[in-house]
Protein backbone atom coordinates (compact mmCIF):
# COMPACT_ATOMS: atom_id res chain seq x y z
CA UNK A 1 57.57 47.64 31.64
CA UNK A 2 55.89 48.02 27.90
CA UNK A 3 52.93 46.37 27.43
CA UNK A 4 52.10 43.26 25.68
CA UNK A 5 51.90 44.19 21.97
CA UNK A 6 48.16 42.43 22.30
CA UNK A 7 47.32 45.15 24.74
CA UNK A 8 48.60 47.91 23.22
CA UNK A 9 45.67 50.65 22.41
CA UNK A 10 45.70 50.80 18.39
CA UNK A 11 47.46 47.11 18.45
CA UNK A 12 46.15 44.82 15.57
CA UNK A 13 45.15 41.45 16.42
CA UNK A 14 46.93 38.75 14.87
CA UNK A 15 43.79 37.82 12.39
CA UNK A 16 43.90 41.59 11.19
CA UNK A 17 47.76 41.57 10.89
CA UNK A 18 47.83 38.34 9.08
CA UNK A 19 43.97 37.97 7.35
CA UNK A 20 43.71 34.91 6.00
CA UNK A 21 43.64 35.98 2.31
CA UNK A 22 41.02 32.98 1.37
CA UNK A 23 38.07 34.53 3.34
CA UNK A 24 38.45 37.79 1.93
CA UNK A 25 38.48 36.43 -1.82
CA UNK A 26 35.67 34.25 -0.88
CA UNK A 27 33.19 36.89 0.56
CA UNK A 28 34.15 38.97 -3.07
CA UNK A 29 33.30 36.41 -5.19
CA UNK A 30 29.99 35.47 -3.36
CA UNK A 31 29.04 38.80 -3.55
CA UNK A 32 29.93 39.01 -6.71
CA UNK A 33 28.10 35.90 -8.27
CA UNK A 34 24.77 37.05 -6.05
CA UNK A 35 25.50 40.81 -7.62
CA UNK A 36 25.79 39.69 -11.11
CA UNK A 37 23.30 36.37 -10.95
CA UNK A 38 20.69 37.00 -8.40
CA UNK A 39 18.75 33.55 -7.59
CA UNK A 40 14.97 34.02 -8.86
CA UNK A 41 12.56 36.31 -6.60
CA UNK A 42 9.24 34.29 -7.31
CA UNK A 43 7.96 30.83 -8.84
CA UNK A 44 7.64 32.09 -12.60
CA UNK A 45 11.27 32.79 -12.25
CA UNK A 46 12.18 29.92 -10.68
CA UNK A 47 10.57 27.94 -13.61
CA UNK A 48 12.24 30.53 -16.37
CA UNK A 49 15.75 29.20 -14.88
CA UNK A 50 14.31 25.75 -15.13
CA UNK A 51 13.34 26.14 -18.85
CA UNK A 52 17.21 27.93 -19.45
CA UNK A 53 18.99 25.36 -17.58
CA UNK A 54 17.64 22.78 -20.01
CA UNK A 55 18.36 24.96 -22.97
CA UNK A 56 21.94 24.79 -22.07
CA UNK A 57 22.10 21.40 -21.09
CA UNK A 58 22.50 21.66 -17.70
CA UNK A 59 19.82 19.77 -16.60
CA UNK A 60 18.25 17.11 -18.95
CA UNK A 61 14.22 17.12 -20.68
CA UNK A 62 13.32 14.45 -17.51
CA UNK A 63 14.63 16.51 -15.12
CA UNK A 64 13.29 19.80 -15.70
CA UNK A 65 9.56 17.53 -15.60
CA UNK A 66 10.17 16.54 -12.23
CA UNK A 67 11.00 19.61 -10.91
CA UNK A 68 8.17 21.84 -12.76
CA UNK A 69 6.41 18.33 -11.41
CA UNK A 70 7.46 19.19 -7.67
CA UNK A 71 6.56 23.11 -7.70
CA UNK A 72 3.27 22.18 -9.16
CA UNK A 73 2.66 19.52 -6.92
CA UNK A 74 3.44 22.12 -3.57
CA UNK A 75 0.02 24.09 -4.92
CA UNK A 76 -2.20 21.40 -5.18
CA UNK A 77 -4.35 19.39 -3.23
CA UNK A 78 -6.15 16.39 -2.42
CA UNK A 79 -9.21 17.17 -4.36
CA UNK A 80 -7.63 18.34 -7.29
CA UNK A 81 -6.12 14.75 -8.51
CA UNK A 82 -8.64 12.34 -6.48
CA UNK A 83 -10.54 9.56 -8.40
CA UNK A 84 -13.68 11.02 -7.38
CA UNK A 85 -16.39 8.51 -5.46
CA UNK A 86 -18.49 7.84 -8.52
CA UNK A 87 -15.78 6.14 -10.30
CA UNK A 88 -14.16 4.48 -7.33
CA UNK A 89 -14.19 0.70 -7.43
CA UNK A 90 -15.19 -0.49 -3.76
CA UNK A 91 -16.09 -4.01 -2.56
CA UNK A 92 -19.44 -4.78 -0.62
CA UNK A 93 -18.59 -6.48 2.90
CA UNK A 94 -21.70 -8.68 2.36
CA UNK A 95 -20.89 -9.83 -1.11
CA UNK A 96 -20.20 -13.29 -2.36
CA UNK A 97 -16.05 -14.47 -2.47
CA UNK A 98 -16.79 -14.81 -6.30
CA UNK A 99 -18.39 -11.53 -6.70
CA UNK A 100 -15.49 -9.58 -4.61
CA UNK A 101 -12.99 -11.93 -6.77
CA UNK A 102 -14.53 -10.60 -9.58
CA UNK A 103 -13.79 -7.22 -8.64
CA UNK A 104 -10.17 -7.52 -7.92
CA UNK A 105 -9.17 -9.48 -11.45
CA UNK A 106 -11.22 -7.30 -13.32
CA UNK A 107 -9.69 -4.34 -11.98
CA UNK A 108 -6.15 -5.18 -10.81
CA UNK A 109 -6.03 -3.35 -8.00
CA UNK A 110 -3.87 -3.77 -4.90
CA UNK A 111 -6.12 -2.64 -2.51
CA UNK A 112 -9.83 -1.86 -1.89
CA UNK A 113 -12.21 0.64 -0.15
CA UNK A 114 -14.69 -1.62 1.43
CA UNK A 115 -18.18 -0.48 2.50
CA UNK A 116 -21.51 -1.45 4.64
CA UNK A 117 -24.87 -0.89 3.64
CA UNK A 118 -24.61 2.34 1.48
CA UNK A 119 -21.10 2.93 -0.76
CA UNK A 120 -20.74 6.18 1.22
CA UNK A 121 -19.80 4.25 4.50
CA UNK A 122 -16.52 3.00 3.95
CA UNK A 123 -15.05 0.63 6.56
CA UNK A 124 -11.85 -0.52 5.78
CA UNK A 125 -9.35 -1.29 3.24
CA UNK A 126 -8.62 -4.86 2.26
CA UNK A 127 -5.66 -5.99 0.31
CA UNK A 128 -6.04 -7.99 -2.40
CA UNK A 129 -3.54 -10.65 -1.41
CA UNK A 130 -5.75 -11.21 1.93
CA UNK A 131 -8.61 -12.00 -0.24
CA UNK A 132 -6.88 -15.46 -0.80
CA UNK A 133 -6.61 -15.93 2.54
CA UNK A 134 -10.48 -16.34 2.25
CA UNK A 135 -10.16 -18.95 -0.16
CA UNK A 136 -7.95 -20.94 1.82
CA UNK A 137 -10.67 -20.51 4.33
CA UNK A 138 -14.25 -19.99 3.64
CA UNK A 139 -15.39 -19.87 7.14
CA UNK A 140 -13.26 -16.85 7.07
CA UNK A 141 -14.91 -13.64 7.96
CA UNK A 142 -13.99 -10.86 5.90
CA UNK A 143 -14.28 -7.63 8.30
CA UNK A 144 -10.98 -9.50 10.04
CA UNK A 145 -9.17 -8.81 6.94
CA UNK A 146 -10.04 -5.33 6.78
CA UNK A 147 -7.39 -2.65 7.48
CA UNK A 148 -8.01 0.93 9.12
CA UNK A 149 -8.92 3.61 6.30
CA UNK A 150 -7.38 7.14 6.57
CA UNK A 151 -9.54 9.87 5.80
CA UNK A 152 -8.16 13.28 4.35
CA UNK A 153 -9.90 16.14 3.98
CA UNK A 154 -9.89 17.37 0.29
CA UNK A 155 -7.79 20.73 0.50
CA UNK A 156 -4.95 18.31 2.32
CA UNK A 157 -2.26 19.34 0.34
CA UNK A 158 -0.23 17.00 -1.80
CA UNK A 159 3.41 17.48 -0.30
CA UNK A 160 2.17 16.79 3.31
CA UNK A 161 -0.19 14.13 2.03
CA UNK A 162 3.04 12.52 0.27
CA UNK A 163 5.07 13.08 3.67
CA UNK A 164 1.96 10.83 5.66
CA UNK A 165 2.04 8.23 3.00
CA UNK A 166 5.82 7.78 3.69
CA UNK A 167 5.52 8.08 7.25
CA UNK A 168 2.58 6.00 8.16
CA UNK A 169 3.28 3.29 5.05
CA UNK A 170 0.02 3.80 3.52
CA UNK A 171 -0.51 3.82 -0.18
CA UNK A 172 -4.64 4.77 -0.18
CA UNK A 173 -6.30 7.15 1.66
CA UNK A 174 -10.23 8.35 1.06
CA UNK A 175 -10.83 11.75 0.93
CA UNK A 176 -14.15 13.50 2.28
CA UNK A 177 -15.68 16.80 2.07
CA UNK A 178 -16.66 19.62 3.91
CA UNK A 179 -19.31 17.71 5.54
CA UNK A 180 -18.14 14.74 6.06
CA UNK A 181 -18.97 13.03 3.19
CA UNK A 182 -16.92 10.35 0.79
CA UNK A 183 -15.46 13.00 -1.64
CA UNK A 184 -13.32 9.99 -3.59
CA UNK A 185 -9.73 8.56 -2.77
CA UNK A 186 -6.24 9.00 -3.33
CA UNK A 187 -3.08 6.73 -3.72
CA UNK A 188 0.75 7.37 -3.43
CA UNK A 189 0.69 6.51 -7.24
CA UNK A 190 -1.58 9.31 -8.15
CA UNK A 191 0.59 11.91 -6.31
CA UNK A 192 3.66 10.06 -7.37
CA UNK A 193 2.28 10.81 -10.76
CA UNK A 194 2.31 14.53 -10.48
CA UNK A 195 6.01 14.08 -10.08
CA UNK A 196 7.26 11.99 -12.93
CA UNK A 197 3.85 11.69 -15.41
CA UNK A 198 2.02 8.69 -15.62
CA UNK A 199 3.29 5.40 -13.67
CA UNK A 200 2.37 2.15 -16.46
CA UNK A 201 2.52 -1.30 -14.94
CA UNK A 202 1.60 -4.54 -16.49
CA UNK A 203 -1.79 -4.99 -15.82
CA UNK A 204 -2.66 -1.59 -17.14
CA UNK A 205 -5.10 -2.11 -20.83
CA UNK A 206 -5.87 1.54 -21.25
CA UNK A 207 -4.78 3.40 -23.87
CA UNK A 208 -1.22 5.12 -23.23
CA UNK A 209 -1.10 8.34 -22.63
CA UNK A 210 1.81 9.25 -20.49
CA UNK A 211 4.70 10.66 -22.04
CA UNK A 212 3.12 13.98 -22.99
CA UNK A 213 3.30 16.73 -20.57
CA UNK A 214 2.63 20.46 -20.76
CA UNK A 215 5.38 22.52 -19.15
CA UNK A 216 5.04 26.13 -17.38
CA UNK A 217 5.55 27.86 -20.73
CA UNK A 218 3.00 26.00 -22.43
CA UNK A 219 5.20 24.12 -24.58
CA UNK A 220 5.08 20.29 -24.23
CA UNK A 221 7.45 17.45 -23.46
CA UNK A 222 6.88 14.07 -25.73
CA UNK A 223 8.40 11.36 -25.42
CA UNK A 224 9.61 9.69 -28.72
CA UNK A 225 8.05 6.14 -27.94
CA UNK A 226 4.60 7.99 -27.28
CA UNK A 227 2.02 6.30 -29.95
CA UNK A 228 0.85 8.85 -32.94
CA UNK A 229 -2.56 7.89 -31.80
CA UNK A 230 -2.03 9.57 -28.48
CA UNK A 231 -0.33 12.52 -29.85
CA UNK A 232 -3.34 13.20 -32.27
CA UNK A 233 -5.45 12.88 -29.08
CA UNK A 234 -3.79 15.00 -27.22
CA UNK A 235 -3.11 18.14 -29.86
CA UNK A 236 -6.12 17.28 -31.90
CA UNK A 237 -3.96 16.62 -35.00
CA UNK A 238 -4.59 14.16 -37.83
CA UNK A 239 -1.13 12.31 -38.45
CA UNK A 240 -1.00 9.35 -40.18
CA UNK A 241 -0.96 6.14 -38.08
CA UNK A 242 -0.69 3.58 -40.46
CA UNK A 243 3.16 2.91 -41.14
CA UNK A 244 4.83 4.01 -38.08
CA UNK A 245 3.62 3.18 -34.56
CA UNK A 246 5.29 5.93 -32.43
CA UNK A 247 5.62 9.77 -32.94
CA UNK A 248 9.43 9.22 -32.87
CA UNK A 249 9.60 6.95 -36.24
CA UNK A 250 7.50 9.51 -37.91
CA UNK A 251 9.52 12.11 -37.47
CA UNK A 252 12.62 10.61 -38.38
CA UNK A 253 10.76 9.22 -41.57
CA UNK A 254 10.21 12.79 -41.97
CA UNK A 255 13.66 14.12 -41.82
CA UNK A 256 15.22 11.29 -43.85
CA UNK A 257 17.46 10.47 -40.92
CA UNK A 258 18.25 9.51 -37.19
CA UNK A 259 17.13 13.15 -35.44
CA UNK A 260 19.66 14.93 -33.93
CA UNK A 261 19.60 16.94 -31.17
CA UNK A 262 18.23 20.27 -32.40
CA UNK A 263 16.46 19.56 -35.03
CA UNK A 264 13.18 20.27 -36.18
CA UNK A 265 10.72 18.75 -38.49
CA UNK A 266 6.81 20.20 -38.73
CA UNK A 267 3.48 17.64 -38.65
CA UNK A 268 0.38 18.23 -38.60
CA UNK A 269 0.79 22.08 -37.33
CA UNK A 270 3.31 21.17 -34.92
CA UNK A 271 7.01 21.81 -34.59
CA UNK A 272 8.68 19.13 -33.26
CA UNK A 273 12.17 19.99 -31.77
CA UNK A 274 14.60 16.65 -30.63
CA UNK A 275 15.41 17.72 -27.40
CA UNK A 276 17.46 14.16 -26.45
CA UNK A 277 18.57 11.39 -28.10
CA UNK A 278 19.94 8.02 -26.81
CA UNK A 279 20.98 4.90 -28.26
CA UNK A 280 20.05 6.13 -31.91
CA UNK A 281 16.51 6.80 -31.40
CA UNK A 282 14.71 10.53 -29.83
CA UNK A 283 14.15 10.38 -26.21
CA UNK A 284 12.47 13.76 -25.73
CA UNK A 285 10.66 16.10 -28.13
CA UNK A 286 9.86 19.72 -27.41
CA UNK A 287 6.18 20.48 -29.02
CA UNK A 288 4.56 23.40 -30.17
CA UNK A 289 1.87 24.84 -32.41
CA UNK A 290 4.14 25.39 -35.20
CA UNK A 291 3.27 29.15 -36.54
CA UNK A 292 1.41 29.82 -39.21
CA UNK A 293 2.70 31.13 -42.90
CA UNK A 294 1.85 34.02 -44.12
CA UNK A 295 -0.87 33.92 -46.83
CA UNK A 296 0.21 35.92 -50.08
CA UNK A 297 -1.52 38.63 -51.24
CA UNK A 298 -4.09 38.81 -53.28
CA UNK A 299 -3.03 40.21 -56.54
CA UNK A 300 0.11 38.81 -56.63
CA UNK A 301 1.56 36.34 -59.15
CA UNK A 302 -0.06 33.98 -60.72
CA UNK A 303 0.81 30.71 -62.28
């Protein structure tokens, strides 16, 4: 009796007889991708692919901030973006109502480091809606009101700092030192921030100056509606702020047109490139220091 063909020494199994054809051509071509466009061996590369995926309008201006945003933001740490304790605005537990109302409408804040004695001994947070609740009730003791405050230590980094603000719902933490001492504070918002630039609400009266970001290759990304006035603050650049309000009207005024994508116009030393456009008016520029032109040699002609 012959033996089952499965059995037979030198038999092929049925997957070798009939391969599928499918995984073959798909190990090839995987192979053959990773062979001819290997994925980037270190950070700088990472952020050159970044940079050429925007050239080619794969990814758009925004997008490429956010994720420069993210690397940047796995490197840092607590102490490197913390308002540090000199300029924090805290609320004294033995203040009067009006003076701690004060406080709050002056300085539109949600919520409050508040301390005893000495502004280094912070015991709680209070929220600025509880505050009310004192009004409704003066007899109202305010340490009732006050929340638990978490303390970080300042090299906490940012992306597990970000992961304990989601987790435990908290939106302020104070940071302290090495030796135990009230180092400054932190808020979701300011590591938001490092994400996608500066975070404007409505109570905000300082002077604007998100919309201008430096990138890994030390270009920068401006947005069109960013006011000249910031722009010459930021690049130290004298451009006339009289007509126009934003950087974006200027340089259309320049070019005689609505920018394109692509384009280029030069003010005040820098080369402005349109990177996006929506809706008629420039989204995005690319800056940089536009190079300088050759002086002519002496000796040459004269008028």
């Amino acid at each position: 009796m012959s033996e089952p063909p499965s059995t037979r020494p030198g038999a092929l199994s049925p997957e070798t007889r009939h391969p599928d054809p499918r995984a073959g051509k798909r190990g090839f071509f995987e192979r053959l991708v990773e062979f001819v466009s290997p994925g980037p061996d270190s950070k700088a590369e990472l952020l050159e692919t970044l940079a050429d995926a925007e050239n080619r309008e794969l990814i758009e201006p925004e997008s490429r901030v956010m994720l420069e945003g993210v690397l940047r933001m796995a490197d840092m740490t607590a102490g490197d973006v913390m308002v540090a304790a000199p300029r924090m605005d805290l609320l004294d537990i033995d203040a009067p109502y009006e003076e701690l109302l004060a406080v709050v409408i002056s300085t539109a804040h949600s919520r409050f480091p508040v301390y005893d004695g000495q502004r280094d001994n912070i015991i709680g947070i209070l929220m600025a809606k509880d505050l009310l609740k004192r009004q409704r009730s003066p007899e109202l003791h305010l340490r009732t009101l006050l929340r638990p405050a978490v303390f970080v230590p300042e090299s906490k980094r940012l992306n597990e700092l970000l992961r304990d603000f989601r987790s435990n719902r908290n939106h302020l933490a104070i940071v302290i030192d090495e030796f135990g001492n009230t180092a400054g504070l932190i808020t979701i918002e300011d590591v938001l921030e490092e994400i996608v630039g500066e975070i404007e609400d409505e109570f905000d009266e300082q002077q604007r100056e998100g919309g201008i970001y430096t990138l890994a290759d030390d270009s920068h990304r401006v947005a069109g509606d960013v006011a000249i006035g910031a722009v010459n603050a930021a690049f130290g650049t004298h451009l006339p702020e009289g007509e126009f309000d934003t950087i974006g009207g200027l340089v259309a005024h320049e070019l005689g047109q609505v920018p394109r994508r692509g384009e280029a116009a030069e003010l005040g030393g820098l080369r402005f490139t349109v990177m996006l456009t929506r809706g008629g008016a420039v989204r995005w520029f690319r800056v940089m220091r536009a190079p300088r032109a050759e002086q002519p040699a002496e000796g040459g002609a004269g008028a």
